[in-house]
C-alpha atoms as a PDB file:
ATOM      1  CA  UNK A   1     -92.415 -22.098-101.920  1.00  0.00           C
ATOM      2  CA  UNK A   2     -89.062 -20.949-103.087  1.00  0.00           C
ATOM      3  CA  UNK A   3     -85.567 -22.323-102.807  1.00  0.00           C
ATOM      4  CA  UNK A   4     -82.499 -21.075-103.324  1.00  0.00           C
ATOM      5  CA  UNK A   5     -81.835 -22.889-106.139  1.00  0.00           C
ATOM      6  CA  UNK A   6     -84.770 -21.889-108.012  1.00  0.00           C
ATOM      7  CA  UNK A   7     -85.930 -18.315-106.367  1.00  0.00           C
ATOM      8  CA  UNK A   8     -88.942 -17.722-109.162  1.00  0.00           C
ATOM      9  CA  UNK A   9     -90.401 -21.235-108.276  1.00  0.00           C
ATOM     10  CA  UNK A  10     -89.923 -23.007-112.081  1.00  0.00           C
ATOM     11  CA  UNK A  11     -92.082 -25.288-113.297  1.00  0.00           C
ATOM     12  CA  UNK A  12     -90.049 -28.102-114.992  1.00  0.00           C
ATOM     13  CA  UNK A  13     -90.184 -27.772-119.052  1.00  0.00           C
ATOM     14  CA  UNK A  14     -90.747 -23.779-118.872  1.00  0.00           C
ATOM     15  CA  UNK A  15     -88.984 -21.490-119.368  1.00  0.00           C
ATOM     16  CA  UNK A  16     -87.395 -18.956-116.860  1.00  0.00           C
ATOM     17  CA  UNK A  17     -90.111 -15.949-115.437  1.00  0.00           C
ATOM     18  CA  UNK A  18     -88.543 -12.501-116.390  1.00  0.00           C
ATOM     19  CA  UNK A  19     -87.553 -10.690-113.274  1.00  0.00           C
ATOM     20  CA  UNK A  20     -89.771  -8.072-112.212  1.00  0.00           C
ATOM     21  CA  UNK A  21     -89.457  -4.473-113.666  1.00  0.00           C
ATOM     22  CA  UNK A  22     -87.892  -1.861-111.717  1.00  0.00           C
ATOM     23  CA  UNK A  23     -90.261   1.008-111.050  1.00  0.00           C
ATOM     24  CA  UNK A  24     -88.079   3.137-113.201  1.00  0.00           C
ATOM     25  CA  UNK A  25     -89.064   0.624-116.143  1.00  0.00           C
ATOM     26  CA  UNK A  26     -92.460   0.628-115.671  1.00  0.00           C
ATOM     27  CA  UNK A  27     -92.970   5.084-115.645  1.00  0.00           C
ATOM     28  CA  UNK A  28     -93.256   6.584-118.838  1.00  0.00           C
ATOM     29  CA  UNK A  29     -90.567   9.193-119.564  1.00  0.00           C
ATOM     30  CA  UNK A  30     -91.449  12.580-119.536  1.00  0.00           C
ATOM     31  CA  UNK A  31     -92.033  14.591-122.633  1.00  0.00           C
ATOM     32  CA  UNK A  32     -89.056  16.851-123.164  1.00  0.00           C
ATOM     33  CA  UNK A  33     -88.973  20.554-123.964  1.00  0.00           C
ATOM     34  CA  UNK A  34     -87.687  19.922-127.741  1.00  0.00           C
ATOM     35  CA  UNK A  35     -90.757  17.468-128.440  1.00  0.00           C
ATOM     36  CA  UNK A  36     -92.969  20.164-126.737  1.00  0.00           C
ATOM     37  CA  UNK A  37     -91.170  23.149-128.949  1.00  0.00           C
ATOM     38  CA  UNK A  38     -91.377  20.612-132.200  1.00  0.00           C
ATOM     39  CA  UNK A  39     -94.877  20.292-131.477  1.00  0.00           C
ATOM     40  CA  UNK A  40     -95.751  23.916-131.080  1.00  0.00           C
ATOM     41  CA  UNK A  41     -93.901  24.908-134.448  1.00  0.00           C
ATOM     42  CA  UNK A  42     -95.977  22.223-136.415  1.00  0.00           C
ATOM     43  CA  UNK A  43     -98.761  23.773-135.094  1.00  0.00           C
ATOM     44  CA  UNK A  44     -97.735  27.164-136.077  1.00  0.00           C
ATOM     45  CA  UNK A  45     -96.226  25.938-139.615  1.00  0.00           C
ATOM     46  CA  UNK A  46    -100.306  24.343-139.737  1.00  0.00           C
ATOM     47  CA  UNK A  47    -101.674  28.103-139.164  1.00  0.00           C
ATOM     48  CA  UNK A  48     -99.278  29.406-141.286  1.00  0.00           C
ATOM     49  CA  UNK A  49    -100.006  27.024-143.906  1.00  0.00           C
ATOM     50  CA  UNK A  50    -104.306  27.234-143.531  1.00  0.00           C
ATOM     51  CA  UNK A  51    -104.103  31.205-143.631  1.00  0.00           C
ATOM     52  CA  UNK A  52    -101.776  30.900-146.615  1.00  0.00           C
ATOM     53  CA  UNK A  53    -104.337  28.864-148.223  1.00  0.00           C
ATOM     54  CA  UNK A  54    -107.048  31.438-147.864  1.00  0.00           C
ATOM     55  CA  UNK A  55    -104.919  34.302-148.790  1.00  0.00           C
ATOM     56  CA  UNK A  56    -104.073  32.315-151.921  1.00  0.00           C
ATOM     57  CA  UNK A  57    -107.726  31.286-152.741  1.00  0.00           C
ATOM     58  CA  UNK A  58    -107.759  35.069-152.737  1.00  0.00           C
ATOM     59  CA  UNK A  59    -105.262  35.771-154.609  1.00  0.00           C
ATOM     60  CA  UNK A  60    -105.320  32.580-157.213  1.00  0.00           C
ATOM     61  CA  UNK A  61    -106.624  34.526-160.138  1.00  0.00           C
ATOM     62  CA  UNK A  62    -103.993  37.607-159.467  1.00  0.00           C
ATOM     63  CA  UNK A  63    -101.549  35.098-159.351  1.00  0.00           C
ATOM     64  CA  UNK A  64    -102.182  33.450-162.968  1.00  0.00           C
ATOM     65  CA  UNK A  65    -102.700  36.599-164.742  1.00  0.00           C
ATOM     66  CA  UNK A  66     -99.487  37.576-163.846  1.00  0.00           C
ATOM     67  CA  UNK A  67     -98.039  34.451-165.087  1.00  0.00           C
ATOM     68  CA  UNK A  68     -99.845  34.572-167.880  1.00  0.00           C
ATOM     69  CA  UNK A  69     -98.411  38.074-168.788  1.00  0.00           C
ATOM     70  CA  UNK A  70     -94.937  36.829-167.516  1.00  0.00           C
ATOM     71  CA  UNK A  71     -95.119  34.266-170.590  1.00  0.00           C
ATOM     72  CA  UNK A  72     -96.694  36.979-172.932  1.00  0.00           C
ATOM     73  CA  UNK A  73    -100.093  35.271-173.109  1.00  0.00           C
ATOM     74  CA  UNK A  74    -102.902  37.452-173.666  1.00  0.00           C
ATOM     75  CA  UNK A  75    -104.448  36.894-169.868  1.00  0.00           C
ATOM     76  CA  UNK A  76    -108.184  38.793-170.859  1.00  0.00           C
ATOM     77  CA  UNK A  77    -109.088  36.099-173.430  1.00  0.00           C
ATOM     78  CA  UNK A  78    -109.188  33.732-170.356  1.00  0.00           C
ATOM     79  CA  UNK A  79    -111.463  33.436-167.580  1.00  0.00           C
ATOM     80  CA  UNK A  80    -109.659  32.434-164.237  1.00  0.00           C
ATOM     81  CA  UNK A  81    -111.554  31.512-161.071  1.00  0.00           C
ATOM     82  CA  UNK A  82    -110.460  29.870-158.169  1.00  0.00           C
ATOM     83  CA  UNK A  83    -111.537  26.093-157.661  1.00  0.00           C
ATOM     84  CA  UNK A  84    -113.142  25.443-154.554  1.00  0.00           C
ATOM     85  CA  UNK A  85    -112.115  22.248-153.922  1.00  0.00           C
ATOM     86  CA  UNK A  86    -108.161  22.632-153.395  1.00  0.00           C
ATOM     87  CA  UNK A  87    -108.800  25.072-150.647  1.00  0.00           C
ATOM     88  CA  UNK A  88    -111.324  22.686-148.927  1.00  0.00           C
ATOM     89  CA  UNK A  89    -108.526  19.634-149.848  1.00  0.00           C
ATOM     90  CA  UNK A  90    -106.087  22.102-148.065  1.00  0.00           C
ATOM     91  CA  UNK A  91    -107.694  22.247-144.716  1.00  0.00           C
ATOM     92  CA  UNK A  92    -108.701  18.554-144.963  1.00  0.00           C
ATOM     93  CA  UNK A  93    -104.945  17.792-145.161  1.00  0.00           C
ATOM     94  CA  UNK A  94    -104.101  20.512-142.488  1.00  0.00           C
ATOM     95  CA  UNK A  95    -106.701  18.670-140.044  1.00  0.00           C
ATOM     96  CA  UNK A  96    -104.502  15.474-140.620  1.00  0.00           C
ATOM     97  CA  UNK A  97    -101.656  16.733-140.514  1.00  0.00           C
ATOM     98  CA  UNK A  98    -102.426  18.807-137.055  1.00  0.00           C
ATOM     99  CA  UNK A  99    -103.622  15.093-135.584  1.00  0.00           C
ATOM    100  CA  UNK A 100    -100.330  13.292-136.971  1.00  0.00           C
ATOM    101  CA  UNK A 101     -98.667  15.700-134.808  1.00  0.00           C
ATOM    102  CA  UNK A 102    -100.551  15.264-131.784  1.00  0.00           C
ATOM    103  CA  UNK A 103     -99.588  11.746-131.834  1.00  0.00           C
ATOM    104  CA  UNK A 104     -96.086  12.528-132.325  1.00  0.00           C
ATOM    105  CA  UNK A 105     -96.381  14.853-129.042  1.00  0.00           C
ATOM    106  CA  UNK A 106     -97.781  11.868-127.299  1.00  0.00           C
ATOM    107  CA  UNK A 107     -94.351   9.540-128.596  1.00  0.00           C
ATOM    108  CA  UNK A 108     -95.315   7.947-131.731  1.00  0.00           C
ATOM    109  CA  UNK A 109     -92.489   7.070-133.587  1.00  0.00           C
ATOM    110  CA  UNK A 110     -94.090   6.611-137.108  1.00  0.00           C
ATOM    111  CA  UNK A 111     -95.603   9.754-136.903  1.00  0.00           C
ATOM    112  CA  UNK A 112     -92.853  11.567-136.386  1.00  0.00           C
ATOM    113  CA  UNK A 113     -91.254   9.769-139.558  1.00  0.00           C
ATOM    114  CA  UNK A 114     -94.654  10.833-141.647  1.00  0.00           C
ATOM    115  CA  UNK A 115     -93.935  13.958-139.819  1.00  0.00           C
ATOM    116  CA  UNK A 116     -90.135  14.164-141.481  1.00  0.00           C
ATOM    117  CA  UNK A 117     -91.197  13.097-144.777  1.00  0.00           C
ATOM    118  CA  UNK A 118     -93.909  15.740-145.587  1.00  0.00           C
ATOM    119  CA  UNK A 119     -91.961  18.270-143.794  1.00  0.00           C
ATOM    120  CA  UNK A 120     -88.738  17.551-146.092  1.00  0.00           C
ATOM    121  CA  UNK A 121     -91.507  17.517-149.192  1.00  0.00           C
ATOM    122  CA  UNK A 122     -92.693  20.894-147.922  1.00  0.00           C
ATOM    123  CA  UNK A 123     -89.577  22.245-147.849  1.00  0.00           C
ATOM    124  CA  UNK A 124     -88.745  21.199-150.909  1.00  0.00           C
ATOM    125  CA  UNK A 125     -91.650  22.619-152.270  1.00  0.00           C
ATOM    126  CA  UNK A 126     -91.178  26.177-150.563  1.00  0.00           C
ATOM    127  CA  UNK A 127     -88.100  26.295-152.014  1.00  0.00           C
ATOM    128  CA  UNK A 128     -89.249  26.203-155.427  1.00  0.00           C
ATOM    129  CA  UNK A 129     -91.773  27.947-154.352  1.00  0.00           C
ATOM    130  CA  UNK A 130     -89.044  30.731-153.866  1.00  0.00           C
ATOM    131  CA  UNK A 131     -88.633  30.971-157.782  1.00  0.00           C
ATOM    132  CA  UNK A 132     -92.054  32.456-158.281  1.00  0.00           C
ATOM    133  CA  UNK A 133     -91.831  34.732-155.471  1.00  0.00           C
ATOM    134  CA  UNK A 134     -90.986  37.693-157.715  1.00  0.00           C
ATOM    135  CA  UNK A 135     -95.403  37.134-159.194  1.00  0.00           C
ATOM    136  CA  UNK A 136     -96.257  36.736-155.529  1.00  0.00           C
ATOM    137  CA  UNK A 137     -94.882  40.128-154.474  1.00  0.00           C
ATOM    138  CA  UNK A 138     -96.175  41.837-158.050  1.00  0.00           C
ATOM    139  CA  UNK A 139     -99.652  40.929-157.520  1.00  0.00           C
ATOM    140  CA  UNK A 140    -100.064  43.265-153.978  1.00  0.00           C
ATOM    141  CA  UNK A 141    -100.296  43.473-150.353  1.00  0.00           C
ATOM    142  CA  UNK A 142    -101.855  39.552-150.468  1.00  0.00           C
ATOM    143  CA  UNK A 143     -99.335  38.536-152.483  1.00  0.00           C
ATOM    144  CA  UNK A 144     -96.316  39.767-150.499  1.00  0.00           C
ATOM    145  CA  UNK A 145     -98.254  38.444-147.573  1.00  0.00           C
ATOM    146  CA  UNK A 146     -98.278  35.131-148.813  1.00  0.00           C
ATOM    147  CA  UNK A 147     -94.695  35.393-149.585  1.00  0.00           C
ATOM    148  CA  UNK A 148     -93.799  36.354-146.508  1.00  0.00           C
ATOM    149  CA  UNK A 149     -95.643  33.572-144.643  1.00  0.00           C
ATOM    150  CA  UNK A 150     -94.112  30.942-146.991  1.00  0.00           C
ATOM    151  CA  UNK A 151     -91.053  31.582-146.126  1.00  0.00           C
ATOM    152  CA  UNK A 152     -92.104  31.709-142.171  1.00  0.00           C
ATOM    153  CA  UNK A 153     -93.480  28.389-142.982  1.00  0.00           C
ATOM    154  CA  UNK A 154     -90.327  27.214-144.707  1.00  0.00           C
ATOM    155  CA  UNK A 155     -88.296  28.197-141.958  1.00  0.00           C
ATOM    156  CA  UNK A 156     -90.232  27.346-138.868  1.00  0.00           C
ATOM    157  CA  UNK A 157     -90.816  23.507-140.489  1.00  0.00           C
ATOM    158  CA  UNK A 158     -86.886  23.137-140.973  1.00  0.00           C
ATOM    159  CA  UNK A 159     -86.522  24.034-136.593  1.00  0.00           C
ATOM    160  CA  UNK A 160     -89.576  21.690-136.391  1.00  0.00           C
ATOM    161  CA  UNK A 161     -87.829  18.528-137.932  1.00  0.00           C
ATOM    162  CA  UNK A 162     -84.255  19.803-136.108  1.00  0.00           C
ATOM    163  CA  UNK A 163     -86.404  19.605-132.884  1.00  0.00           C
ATOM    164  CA  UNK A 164     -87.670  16.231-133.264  1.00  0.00           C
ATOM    165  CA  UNK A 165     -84.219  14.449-133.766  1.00  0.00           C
ATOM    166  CA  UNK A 166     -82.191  16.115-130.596  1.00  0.00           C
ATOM    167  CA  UNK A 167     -80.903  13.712-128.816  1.00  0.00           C
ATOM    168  CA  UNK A 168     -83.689  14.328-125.669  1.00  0.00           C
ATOM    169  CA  UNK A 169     -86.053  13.881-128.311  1.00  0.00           C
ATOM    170  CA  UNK A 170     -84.680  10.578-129.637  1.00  0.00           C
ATOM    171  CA  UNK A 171     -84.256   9.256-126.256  1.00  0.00           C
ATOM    172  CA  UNK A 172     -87.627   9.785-125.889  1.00  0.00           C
ATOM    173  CA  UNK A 173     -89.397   8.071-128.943  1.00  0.00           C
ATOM    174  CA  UNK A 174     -86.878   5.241-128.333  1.00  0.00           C
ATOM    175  CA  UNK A 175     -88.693   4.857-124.921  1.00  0.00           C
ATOM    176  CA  UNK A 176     -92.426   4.644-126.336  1.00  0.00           C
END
């Protein structure tokens, strides 16, 4: 039994119950339309980034002969093959990097900070990339492919770190 006095019914020597949450405290927000568009682009920028892969595994030995020549070394005294295991390391990191940002759809802060930190290291990267993109676009139709979807990539993973900090967004990962 309650009194006035005490309305939560203390027990002396503990301390006070919380008051109950509101219903409005106890619903999870809803997801909004810039987590939902961040989302999508990482998942684009992740296709983007596994058919780049293949088109350079393709293209890999194209690609250092014309370096090669570009530094005046003789590029038929050397054999050049593509390794097979930095495409297969490729899509391995593609597969984590597609479930790192299906937590961050579901509100997980930390992933959208691991999210933030390879994007800003991919972008980094594609922008140096941007100094050999003269071989890239020598080399053929692959080549200029693979240019071209670099710099898609480049661009749609800057909108997809801009759509994870709006302010909806934030309000958002601040609530899970």
């Amino acid at each position: 039994m309650t009194t006035p006095n005490d309305p939560y019914n203390q027990q002396p020597g503990y301390p006070p119950q919380a008051p109950p949450l509101s219903e409005s405290e106890l619903r999870r927000p809803e997801r909004p339309k810039s987590v939902d568009t961040a989302y999508l682009l990482w998942l684009i920028s992740a296709g983007i980034g596994i058919v780049a892969n293949l088109i350079g595994f393709a293209t890999a030995s194209a690609v250092a002969r014309e370096t090669l020549a570009a530094m005046n070394v003789d590029a038929s005294a050397t054999s050049i093959q593509p390794g097979y295991g930095s495409l297969i390391f490729s899509l391995v990191l593609s597969v984590l990097w597609i479930l790192v940002v299906m937590q961050m759809r579901k509100g997980a802060n930390w992933a959208r900070i691991v999210l933030t930190v390879l994007g800003v290291i991919s972008v980094i990267g594609g922008l140096l990339g941007l100094l050999a993109i003269g071989i890239l676009f020598s080399v053929g139709f692959l080549g200029a492919i693979q240019a071209l979807l670099g710099l898609a990539q480049l661009a749609i993973t800057i909108a997809a770190i801009v759509f994870m900090f709006k302010s909806d967004s934030n309000r958002y990962f601040k609530a899970n």
